[in-house]
PDB file of N, CA and C in Angstrom:
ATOM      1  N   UNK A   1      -4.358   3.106   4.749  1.00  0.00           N
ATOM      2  CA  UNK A   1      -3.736   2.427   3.623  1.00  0.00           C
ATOM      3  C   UNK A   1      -2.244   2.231   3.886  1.00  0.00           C
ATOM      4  N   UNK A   2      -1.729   3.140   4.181  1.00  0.00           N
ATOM      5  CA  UNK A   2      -0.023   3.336   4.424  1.00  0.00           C
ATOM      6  C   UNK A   2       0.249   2.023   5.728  1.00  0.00           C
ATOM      7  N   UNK A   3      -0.742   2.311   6.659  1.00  0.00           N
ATOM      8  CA  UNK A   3      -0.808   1.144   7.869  1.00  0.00           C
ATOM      9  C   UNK A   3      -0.316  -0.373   7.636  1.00  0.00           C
ATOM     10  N   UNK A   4      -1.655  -0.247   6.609  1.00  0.00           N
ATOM     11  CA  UNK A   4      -2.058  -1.718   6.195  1.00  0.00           C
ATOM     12  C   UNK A   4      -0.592  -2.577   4.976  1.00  0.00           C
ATOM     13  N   UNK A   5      -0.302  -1.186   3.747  1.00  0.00           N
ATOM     14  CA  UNK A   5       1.368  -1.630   2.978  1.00  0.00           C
ATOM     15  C   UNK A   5       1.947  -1.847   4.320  1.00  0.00           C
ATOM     16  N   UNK A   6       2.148  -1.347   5.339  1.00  0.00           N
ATOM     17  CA  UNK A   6       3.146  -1.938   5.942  1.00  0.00           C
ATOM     18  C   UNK A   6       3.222  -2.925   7.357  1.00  0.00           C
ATOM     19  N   UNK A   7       1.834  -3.106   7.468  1.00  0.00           N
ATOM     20  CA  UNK A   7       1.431  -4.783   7.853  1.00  0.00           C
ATOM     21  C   UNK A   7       1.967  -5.674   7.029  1.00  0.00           C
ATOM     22  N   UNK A   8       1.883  -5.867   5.615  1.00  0.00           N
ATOM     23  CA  UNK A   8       1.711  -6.762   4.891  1.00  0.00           C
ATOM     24  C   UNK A   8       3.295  -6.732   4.007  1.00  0.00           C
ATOM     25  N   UNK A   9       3.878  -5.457   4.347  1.00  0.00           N
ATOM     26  CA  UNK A   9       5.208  -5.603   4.018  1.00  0.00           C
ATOM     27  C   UNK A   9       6.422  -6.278   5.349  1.00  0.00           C
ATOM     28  N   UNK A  10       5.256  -5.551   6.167  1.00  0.00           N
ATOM     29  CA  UNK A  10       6.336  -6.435   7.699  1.00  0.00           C
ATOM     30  C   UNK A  10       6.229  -8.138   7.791  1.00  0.00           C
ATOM     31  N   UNK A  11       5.140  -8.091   7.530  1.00  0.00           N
ATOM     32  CA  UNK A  11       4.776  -9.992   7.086  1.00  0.00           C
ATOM     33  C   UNK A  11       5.528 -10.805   6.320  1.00  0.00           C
ATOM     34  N   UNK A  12       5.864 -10.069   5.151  1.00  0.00           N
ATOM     35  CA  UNK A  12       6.343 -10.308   4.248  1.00  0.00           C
ATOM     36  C   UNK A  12       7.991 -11.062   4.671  1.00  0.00           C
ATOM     37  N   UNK A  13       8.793  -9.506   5.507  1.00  0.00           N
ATOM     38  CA  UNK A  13       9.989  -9.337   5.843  1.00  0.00           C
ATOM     39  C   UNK A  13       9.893 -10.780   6.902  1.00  0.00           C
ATOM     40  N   UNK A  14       8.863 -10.671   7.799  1.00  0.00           N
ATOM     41  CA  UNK A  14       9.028 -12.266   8.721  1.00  0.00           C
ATOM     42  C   UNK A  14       9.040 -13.346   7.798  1.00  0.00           C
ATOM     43  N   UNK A  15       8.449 -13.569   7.436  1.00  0.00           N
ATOM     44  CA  UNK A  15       8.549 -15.154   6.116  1.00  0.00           C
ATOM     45  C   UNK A  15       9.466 -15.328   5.596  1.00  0.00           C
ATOM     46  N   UNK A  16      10.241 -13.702   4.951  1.00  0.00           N
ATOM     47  CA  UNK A  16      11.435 -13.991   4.014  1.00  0.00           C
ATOM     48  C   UNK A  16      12.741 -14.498   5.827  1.00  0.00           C
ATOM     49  N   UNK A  17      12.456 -13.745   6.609  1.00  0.00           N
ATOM     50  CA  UNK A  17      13.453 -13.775   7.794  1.00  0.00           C
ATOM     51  C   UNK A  17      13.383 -15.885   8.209  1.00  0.00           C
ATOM     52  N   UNK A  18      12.108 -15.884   8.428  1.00  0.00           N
ATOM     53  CA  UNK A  18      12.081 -17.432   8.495  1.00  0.00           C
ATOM     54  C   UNK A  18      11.971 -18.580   7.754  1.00  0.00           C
ATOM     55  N   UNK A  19      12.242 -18.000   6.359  1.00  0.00           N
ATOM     56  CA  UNK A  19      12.425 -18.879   5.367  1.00  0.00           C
ATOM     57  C   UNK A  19      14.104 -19.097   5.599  1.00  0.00           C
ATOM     58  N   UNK A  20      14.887 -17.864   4.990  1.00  0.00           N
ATOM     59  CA  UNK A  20      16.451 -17.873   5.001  1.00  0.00           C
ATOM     60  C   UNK A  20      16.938 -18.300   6.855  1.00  0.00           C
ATOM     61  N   UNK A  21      16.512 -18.455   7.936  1.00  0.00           N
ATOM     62  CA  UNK A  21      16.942 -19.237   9.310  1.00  0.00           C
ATOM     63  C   UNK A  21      16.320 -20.829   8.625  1.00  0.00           C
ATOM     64  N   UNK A  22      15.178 -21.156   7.884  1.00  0.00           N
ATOM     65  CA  UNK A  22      14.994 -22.368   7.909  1.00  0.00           C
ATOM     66  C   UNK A  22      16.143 -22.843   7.172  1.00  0.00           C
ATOM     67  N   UNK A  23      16.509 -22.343   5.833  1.00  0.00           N
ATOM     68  CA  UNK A  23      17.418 -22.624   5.023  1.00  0.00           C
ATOM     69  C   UNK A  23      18.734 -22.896   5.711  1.00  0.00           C
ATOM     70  N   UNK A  24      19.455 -21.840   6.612  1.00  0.00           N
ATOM     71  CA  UNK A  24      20.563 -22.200   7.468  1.00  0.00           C
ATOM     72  C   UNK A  24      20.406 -23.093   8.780  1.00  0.00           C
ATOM     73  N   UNK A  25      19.630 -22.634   9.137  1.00  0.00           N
ATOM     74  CA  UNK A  25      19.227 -24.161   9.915  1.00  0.00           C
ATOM     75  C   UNK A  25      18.757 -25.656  10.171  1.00  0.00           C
ATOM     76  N   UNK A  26      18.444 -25.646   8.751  1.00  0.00           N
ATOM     77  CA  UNK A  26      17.621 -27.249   8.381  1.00  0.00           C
ATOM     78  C   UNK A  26      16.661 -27.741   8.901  1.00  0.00           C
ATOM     79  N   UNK A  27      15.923 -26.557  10.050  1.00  0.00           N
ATOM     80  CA  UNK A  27      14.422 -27.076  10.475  1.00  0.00           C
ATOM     81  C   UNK A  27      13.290 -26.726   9.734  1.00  0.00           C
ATOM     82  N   UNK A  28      12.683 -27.647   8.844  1.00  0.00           N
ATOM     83  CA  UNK A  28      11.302 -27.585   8.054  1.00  0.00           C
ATOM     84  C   UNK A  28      10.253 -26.311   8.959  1.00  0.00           C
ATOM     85  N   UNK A  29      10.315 -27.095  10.018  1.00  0.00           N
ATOM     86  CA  UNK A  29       9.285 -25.654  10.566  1.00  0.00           C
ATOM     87  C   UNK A  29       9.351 -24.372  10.352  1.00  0.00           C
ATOM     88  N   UNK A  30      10.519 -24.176  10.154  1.00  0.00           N
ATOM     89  CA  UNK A  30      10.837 -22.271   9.711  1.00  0.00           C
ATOM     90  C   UNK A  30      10.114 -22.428   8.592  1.00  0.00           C
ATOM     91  N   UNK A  31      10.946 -23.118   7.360  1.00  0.00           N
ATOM     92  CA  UNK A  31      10.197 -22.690   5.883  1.00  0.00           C
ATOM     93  C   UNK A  31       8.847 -23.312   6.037  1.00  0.00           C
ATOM     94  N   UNK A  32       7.902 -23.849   6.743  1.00  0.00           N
ATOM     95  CA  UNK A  32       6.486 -24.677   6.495  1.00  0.00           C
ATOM     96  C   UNK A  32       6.064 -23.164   7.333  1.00  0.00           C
ATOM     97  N   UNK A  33       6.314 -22.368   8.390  1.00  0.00           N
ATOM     98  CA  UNK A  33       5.532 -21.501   8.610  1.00  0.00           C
ATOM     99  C   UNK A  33       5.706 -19.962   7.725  1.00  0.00           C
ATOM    100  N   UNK A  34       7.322 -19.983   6.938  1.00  0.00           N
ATOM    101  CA  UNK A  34       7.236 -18.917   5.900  1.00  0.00           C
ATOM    102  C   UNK A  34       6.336 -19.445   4.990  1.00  0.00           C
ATOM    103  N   UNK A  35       5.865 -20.452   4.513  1.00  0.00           N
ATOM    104  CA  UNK A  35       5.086 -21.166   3.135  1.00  0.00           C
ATOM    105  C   UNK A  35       3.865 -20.114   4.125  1.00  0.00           C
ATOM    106  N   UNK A  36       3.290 -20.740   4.888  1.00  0.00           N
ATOM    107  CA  UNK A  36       1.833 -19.726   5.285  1.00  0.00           C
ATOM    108  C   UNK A  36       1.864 -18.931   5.083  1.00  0.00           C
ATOM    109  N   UNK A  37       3.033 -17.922   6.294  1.00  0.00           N
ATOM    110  CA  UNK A  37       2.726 -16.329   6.116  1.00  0.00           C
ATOM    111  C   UNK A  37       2.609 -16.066   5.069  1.00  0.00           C
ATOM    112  N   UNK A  38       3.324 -16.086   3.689  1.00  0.00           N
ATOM    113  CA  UNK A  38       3.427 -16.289   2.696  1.00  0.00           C
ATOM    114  C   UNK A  38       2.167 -16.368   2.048  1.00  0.00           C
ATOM    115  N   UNK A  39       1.438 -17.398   2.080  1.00  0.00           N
ATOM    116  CA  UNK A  39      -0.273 -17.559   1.394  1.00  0.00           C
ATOM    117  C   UNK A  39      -1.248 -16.616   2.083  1.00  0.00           C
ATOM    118  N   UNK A  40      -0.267 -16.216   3.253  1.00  0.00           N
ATOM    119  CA  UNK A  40      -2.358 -15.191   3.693  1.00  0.00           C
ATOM    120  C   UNK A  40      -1.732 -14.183   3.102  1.00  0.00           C
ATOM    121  N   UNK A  41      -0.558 -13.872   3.292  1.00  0.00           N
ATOM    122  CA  UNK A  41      -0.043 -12.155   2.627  1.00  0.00           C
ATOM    123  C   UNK A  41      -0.420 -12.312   1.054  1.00  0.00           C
ATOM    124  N   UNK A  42      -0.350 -13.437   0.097  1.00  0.00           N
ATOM    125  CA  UNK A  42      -1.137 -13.461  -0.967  1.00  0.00           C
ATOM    126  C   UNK A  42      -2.602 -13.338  -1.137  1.00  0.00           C
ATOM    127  N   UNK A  43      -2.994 -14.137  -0.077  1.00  0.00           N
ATOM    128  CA  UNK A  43      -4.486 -14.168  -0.302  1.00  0.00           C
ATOM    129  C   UNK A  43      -4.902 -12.946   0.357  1.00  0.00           C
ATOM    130  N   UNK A  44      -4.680 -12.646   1.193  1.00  0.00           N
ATOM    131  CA  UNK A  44      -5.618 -10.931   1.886  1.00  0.00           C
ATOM    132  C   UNK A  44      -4.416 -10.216   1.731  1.00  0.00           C
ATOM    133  N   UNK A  45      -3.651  -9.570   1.441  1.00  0.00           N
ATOM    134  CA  UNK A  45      -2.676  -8.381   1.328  1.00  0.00           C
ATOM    135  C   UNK A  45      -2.045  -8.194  -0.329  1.00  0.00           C
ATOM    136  N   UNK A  46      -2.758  -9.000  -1.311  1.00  0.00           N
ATOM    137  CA  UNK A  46      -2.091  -8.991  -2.613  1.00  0.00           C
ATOM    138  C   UNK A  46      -2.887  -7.270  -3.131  1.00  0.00           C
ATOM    139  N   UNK A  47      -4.470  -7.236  -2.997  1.00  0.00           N
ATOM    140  CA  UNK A  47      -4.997  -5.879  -3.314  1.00  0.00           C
ATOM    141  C   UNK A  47      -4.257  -4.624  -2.675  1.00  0.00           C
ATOM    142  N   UNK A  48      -3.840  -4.936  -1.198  1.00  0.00           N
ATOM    143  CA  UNK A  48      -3.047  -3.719  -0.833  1.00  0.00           C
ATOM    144  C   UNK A  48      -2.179  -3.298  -1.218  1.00  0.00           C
ATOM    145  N   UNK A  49      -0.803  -4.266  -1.441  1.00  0.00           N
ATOM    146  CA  UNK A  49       0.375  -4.429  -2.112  1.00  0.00           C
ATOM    147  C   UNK A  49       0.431  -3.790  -3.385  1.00  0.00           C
ATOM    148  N   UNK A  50      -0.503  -4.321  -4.328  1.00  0.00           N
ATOM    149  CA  UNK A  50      -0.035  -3.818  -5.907  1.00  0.00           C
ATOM    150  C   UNK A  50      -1.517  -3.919  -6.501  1.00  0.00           C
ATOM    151  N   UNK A  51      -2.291  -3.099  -6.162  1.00  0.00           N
ATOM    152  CA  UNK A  51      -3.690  -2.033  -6.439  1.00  0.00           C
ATOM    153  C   UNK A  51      -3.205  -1.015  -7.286  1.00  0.00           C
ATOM    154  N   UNK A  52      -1.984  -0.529  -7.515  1.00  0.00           N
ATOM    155  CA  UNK A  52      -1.349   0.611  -7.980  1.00  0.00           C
ATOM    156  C   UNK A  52      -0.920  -0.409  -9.649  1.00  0.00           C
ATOM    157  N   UNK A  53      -0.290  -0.979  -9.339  1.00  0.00           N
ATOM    158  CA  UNK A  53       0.447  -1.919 -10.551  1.00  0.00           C
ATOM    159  C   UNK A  53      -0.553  -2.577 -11.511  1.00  0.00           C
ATOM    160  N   UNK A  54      -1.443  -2.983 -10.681  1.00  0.00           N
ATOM    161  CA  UNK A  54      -2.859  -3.949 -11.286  1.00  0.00           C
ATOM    162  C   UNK A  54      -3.439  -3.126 -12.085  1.00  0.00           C
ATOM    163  N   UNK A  55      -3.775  -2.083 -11.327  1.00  0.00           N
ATOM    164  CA  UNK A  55      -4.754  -0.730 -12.434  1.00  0.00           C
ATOM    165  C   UNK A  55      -3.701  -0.192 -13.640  1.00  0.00           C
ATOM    166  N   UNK A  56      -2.426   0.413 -13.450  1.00  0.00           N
ATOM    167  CA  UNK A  56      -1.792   0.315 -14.728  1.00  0.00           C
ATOM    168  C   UNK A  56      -1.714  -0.817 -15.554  1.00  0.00           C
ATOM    169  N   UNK A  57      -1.302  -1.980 -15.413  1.00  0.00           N
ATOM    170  CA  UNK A  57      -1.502  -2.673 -16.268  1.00  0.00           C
ATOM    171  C   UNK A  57      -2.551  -3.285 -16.800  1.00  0.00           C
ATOM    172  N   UNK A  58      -3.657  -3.119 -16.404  1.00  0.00           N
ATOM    173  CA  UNK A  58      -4.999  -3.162 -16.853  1.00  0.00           C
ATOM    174  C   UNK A  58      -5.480  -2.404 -18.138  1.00  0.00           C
ATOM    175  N   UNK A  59      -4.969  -0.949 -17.636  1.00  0.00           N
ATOM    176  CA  UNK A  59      -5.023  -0.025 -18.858  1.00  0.00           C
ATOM    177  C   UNK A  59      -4.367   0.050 -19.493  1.00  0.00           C
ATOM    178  N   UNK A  60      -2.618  -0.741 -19.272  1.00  0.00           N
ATOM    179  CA  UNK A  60      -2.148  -1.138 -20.697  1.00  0.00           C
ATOM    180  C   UNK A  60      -2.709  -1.784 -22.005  1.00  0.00           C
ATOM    181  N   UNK A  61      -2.801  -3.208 -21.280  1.00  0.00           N
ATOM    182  CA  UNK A  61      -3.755  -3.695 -21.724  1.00  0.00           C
ATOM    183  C   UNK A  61      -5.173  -3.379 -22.487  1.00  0.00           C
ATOM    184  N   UNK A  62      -5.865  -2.868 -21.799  1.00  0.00           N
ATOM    185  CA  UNK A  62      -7.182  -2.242 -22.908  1.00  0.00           C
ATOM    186  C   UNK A  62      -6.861  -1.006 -23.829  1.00  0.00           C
ATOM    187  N   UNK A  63      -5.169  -0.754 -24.055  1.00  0.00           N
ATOM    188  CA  UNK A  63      -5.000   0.005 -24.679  1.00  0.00           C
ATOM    189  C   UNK A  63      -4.913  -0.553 -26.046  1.00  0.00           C
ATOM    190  N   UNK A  64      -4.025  -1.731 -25.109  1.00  0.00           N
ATOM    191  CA  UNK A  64      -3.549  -2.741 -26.580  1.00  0.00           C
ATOM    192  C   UNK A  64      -4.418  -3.622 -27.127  1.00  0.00           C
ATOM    193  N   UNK A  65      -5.973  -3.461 -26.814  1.00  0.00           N
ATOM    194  CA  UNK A  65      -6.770  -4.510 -27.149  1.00  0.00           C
ATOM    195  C   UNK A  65      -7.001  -3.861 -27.997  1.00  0.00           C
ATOM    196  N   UNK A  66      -7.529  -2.398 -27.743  1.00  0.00           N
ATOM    197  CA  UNK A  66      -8.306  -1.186 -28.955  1.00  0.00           C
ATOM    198  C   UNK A  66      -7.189  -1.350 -29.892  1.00  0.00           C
ATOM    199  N   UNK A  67      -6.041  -1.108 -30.112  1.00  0.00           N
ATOM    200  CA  UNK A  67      -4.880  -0.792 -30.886  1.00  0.00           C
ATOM    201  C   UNK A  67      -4.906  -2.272 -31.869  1.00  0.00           C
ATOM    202  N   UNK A  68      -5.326  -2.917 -30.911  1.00  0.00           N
ATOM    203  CA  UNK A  68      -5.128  -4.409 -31.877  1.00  0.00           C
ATOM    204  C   UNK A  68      -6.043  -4.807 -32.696  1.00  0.00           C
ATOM    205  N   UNK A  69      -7.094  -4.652 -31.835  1.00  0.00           N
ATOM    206  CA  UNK A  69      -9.073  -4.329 -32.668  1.00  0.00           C
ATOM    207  C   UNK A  69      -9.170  -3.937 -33.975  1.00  0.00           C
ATOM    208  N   UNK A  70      -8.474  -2.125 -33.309  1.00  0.00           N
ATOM    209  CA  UNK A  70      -8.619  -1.465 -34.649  1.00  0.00           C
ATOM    210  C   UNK A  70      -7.667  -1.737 -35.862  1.00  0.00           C
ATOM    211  N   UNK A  71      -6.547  -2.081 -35.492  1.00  0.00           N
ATOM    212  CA  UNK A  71      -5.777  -2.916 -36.834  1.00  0.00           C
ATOM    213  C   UNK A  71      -6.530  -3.781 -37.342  1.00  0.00           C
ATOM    214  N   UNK A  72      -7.005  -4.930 -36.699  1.00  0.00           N
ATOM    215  CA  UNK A  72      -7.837  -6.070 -37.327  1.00  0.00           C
ATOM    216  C   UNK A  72      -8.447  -5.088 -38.509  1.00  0.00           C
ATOM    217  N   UNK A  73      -9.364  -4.471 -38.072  1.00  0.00           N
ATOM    218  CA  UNK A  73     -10.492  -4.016 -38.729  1.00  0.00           C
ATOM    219  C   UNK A  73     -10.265  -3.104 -39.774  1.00  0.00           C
ATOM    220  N   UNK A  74      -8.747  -2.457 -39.750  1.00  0.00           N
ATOM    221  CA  UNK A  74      -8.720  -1.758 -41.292  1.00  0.00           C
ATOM    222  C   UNK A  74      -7.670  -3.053 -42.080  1.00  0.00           C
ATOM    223  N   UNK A  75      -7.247  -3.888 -41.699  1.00  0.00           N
ATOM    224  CA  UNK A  75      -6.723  -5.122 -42.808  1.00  0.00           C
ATOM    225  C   UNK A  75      -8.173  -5.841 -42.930  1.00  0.00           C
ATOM    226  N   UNK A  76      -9.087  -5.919 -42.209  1.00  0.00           N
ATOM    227  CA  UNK A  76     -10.152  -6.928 -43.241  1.00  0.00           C
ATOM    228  C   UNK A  76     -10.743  -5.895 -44.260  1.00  0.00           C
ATOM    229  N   UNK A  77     -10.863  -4.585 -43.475  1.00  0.00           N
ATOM    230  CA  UNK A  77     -11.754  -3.612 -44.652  1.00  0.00           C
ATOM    231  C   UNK A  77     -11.033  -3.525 -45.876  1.00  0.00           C
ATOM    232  N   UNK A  78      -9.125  -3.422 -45.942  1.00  0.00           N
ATOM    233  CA  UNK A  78      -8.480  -3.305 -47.312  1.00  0.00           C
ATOM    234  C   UNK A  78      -8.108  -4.801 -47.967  1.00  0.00           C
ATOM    235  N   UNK A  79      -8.769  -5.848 -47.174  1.00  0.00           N
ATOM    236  CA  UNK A  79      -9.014  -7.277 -47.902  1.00  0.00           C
ATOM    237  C   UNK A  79     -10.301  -7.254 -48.923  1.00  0.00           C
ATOM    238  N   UNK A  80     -11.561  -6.317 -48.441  1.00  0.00           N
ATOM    239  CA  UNK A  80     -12.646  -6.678 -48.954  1.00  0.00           C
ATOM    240  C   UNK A  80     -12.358  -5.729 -50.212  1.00  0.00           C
ATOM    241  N   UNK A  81     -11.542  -5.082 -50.378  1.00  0.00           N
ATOM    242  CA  UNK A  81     -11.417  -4.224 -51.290  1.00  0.00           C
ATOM    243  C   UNK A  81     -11.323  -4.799 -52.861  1.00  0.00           C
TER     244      UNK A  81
END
């Protein structure tokens, strides 16, 4: 796991490295091959990256669904009143 964060963080560091040389240099090819690295490190390295972040905020979320649920449900019960 530790391997693989830092495959996909070293990837990362090349794209950002050949994006900012495309930028000072004005050759499209730098930033057209940071745009790639860029999409596979999204598409296969996004679960490695933030697997940690995804699952917390997941369970934020279904915290705040119950929390929101159960409000609904005691304002309709003191409507029917």
């Amino acid at each position: 796991m530790k391997t693989s964060k830092t495959l996909w963080y070293s990837l990362l560091f090349v794209a950002l490295v050949l994006f900012l040389l495309g930028l000072n240099s004005g050759q499209y090819l730098y930033n057209f091959l940071a745009i790639i690295i860029s999409f596979i490190v999204y598409k296969y390295g996004y679960s490695d990256l933030f697997r940690e972040y995804d699952e917390k905020q997941r369970a934020k979320r279904e915290t705040y669904e119950k929390i929101y649920h159960a409000l609904r449900e005691g304002k309709k019960k003191e409507e029917n009143k």
